[in-house]
N, C-alpha and C. Protein backbone atom coordinates (compact mmCIF):
# COMPACT_ATOMS: atom_id res chain seq x y z
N UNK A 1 82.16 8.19 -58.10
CA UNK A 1 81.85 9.55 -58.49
C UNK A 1 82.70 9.96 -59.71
N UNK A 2 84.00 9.28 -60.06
CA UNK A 2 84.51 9.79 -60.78
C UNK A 2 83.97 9.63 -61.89
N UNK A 3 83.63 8.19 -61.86
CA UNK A 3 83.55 7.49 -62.87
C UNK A 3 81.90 7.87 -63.54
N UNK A 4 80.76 8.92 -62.61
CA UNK A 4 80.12 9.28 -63.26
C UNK A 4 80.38 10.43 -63.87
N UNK A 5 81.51 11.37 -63.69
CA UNK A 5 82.04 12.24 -64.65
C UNK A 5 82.61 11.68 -65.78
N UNK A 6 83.56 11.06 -65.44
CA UNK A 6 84.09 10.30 -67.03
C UNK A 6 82.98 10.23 -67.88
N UNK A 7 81.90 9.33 -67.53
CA UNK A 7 80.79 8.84 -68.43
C UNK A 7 79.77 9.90 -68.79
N UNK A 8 79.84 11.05 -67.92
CA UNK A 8 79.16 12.55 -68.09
C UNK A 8 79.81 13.12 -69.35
N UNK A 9 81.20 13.17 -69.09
CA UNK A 9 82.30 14.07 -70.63
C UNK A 9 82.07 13.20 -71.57
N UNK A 10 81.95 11.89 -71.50
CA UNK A 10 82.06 11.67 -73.13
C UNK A 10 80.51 11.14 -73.64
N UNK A 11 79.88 11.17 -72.73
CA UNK A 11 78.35 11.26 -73.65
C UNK A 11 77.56 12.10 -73.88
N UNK A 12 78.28 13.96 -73.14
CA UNK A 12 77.51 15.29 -72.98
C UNK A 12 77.32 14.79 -74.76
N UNK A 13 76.09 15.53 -75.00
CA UNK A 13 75.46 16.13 -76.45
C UNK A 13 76.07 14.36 -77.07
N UNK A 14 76.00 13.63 -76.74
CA UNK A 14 75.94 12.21 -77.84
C UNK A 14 74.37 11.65 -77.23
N UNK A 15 74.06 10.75 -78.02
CA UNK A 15 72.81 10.02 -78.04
C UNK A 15 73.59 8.10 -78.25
N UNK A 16 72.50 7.74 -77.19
CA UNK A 16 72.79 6.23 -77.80
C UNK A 16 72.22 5.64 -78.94
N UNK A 17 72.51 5.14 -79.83
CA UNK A 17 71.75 4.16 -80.96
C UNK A 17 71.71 3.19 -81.24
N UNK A 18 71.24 2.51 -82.33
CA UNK A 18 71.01 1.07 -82.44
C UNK A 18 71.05 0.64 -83.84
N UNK A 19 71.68 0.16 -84.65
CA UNK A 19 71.35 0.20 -85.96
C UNK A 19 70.71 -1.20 -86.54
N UNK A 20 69.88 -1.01 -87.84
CA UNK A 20 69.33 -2.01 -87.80
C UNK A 20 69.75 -3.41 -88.09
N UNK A 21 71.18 -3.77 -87.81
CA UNK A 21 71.95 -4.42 -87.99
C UNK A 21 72.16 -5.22 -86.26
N UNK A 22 71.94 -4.30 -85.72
CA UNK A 22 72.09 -4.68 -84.25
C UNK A 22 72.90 -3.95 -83.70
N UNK A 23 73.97 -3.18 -84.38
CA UNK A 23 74.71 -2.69 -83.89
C UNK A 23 75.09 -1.44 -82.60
N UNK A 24 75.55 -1.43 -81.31
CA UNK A 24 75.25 -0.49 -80.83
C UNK A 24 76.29 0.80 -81.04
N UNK A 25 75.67 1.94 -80.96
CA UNK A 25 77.28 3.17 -81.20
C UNK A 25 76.64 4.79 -80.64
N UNK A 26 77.69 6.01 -80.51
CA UNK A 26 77.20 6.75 -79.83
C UNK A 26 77.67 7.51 -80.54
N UNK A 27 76.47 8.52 -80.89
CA UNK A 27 76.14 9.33 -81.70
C UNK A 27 76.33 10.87 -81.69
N UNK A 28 75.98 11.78 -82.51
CA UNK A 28 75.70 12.92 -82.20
C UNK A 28 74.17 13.21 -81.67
N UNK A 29 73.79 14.43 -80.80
CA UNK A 29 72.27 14.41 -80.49
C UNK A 29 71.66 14.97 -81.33
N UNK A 30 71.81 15.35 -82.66
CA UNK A 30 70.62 15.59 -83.50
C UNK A 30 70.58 14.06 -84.28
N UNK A 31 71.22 13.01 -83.69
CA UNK A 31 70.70 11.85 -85.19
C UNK A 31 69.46 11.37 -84.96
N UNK A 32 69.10 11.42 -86.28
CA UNK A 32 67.52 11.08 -86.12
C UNK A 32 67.32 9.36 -86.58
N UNK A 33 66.30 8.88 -86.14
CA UNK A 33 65.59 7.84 -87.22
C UNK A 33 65.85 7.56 -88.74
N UNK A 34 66.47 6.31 -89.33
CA UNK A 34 66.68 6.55 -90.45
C UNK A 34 67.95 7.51 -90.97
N UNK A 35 68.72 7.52 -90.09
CA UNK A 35 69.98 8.72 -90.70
C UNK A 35 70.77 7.46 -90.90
N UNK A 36 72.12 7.70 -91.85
CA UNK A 36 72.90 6.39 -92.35
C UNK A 36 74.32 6.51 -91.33
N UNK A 37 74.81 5.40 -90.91
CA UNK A 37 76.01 5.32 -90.55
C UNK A 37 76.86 5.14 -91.54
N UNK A 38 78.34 6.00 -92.27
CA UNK A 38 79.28 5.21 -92.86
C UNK A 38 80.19 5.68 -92.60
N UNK A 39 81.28 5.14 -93.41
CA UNK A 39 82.82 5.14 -93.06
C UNK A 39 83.61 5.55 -94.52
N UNK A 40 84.12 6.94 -94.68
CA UNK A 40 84.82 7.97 -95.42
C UNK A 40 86.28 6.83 -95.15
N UNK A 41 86.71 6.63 -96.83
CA UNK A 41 88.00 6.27 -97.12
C UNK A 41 88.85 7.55 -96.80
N UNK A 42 89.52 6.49 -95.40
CA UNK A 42 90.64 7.51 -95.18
C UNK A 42 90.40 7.97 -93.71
N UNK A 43 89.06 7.69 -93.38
CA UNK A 43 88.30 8.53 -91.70
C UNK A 43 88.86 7.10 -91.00
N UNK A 44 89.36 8.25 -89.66
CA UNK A 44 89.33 7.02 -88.61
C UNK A 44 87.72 6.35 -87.88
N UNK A 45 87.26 7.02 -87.81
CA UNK A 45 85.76 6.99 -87.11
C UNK A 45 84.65 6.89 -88.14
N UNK A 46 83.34 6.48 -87.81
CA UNK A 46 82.29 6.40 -88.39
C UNK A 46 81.82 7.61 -88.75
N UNK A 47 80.56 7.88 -89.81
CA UNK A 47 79.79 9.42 -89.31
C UNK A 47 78.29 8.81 -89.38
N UNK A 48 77.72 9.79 -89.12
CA UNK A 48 76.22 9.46 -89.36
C UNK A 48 75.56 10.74 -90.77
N UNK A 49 75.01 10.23 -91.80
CA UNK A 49 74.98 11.55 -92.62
C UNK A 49 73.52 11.45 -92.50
N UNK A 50 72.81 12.07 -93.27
CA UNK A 50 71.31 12.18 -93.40
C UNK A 50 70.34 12.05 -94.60
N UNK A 51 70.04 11.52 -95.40
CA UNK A 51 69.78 11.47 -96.34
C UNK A 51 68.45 12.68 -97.39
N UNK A 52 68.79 13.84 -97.83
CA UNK A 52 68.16 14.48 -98.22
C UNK A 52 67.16 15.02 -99.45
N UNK A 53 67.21 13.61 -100.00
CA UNK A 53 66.61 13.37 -101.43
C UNK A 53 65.99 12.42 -101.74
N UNK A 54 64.87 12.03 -102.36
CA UNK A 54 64.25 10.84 -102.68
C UNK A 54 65.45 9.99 -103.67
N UNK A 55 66.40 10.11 -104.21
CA UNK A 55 67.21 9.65 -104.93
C UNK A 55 68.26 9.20 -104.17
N UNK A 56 67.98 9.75 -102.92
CA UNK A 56 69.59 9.12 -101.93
C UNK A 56 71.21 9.87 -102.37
N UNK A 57 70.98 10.83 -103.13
CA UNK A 57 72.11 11.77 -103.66
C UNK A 57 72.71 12.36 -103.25
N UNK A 58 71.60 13.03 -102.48
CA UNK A 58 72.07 14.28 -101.70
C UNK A 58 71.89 13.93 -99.66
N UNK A 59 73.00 14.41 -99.51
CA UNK A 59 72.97 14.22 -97.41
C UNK A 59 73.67 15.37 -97.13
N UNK A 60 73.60 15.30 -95.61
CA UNK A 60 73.45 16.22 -94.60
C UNK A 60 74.68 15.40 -93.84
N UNK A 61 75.74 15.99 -93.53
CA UNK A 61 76.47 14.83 -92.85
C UNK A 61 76.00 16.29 -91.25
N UNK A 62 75.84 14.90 -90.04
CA UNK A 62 75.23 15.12 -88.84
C UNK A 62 76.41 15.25 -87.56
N UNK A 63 77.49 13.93 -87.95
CA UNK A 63 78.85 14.38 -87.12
C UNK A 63 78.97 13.09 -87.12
N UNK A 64 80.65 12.85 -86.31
CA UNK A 64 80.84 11.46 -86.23
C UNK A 64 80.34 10.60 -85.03
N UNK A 65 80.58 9.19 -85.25
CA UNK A 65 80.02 8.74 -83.97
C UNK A 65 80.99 7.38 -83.64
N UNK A 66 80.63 6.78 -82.30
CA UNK A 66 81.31 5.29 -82.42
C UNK A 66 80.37 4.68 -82.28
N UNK A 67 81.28 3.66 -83.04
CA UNK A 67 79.93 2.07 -83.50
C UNK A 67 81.17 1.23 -83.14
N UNK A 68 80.59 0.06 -81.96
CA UNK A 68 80.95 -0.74 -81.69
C UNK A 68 81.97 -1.64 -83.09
N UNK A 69 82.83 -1.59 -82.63
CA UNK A 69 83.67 -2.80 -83.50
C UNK A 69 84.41 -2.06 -85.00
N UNK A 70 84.15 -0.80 -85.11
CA UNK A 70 84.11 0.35 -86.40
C UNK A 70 84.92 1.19 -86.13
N UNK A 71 85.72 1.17 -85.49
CA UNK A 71 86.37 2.64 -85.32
C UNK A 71 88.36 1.97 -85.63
N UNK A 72 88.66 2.88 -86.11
CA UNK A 72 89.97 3.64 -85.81
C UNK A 72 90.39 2.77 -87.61
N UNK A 73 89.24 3.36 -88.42
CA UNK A 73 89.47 2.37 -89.78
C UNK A 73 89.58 1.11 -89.88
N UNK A 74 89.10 0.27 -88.73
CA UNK A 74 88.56 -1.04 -89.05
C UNK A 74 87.70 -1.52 -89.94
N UNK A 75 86.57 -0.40 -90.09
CA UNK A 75 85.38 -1.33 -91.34
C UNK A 75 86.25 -1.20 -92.64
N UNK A 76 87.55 -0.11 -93.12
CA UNK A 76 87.69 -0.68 -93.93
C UNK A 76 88.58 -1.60 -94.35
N UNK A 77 89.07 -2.07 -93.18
CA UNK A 77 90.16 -3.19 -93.78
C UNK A 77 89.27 -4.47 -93.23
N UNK A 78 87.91 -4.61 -93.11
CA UNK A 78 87.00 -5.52 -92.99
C UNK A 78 86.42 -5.58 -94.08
N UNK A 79 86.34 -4.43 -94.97
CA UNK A 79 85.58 -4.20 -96.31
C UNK A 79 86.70 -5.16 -97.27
C-alpha cells in the first residue's frame, strides 16, 4: 500500500513516454506527440519544449521530465 502511494506522488500530473530513440522518461501531462526532449547547459534534468514554428525557432517549453539514463547532467558530460 505504501508503495502505491509513493508511485501515486511522483507520477500525479506526469505522463509516461517513449522517445523515438527508444528511450523511456516521465513527463509532464500536457506533452504531446512530437514535442522535443532536451537538456539546457547548466540544467540538472531534461525538459520537454514544443516546437512552434515551421522553422523550428520558436518553442513552448512544457516542463521538465526524467529520461532514463539523462538526468542529474549526464547527457552533458556524454555530449
Amino acid at each position: 500500500d505504501r508503495y502505491k502511494v509513493a508511485v501515486g506522488n511522483v507520477c500525479s500530473g506526469r505522463t509516461l513516454f517513449k522517445t523515438k530513440n527508444g528511450l523511456l522518461g516521465l513527463g509532464p501531462k500536457l506533452a504531446k506527440r512530437d514535442d522535443a526532449v532536451c537538456v539546457f547547459l547548466g540544467g540538472s534534468v531534461p525538459y520537454v519544449v514544443r516546437n512552434l514554428s515551421l522553422k523550428g525557432s520558436d518553442h513552448h517549453f512544457v516542463g521538465e521530465c526524467y529520461l532514463h539514463g539523462f538526468m542529474f547532467g549526464k547527457a552533458i558530460t556524454m555530449w
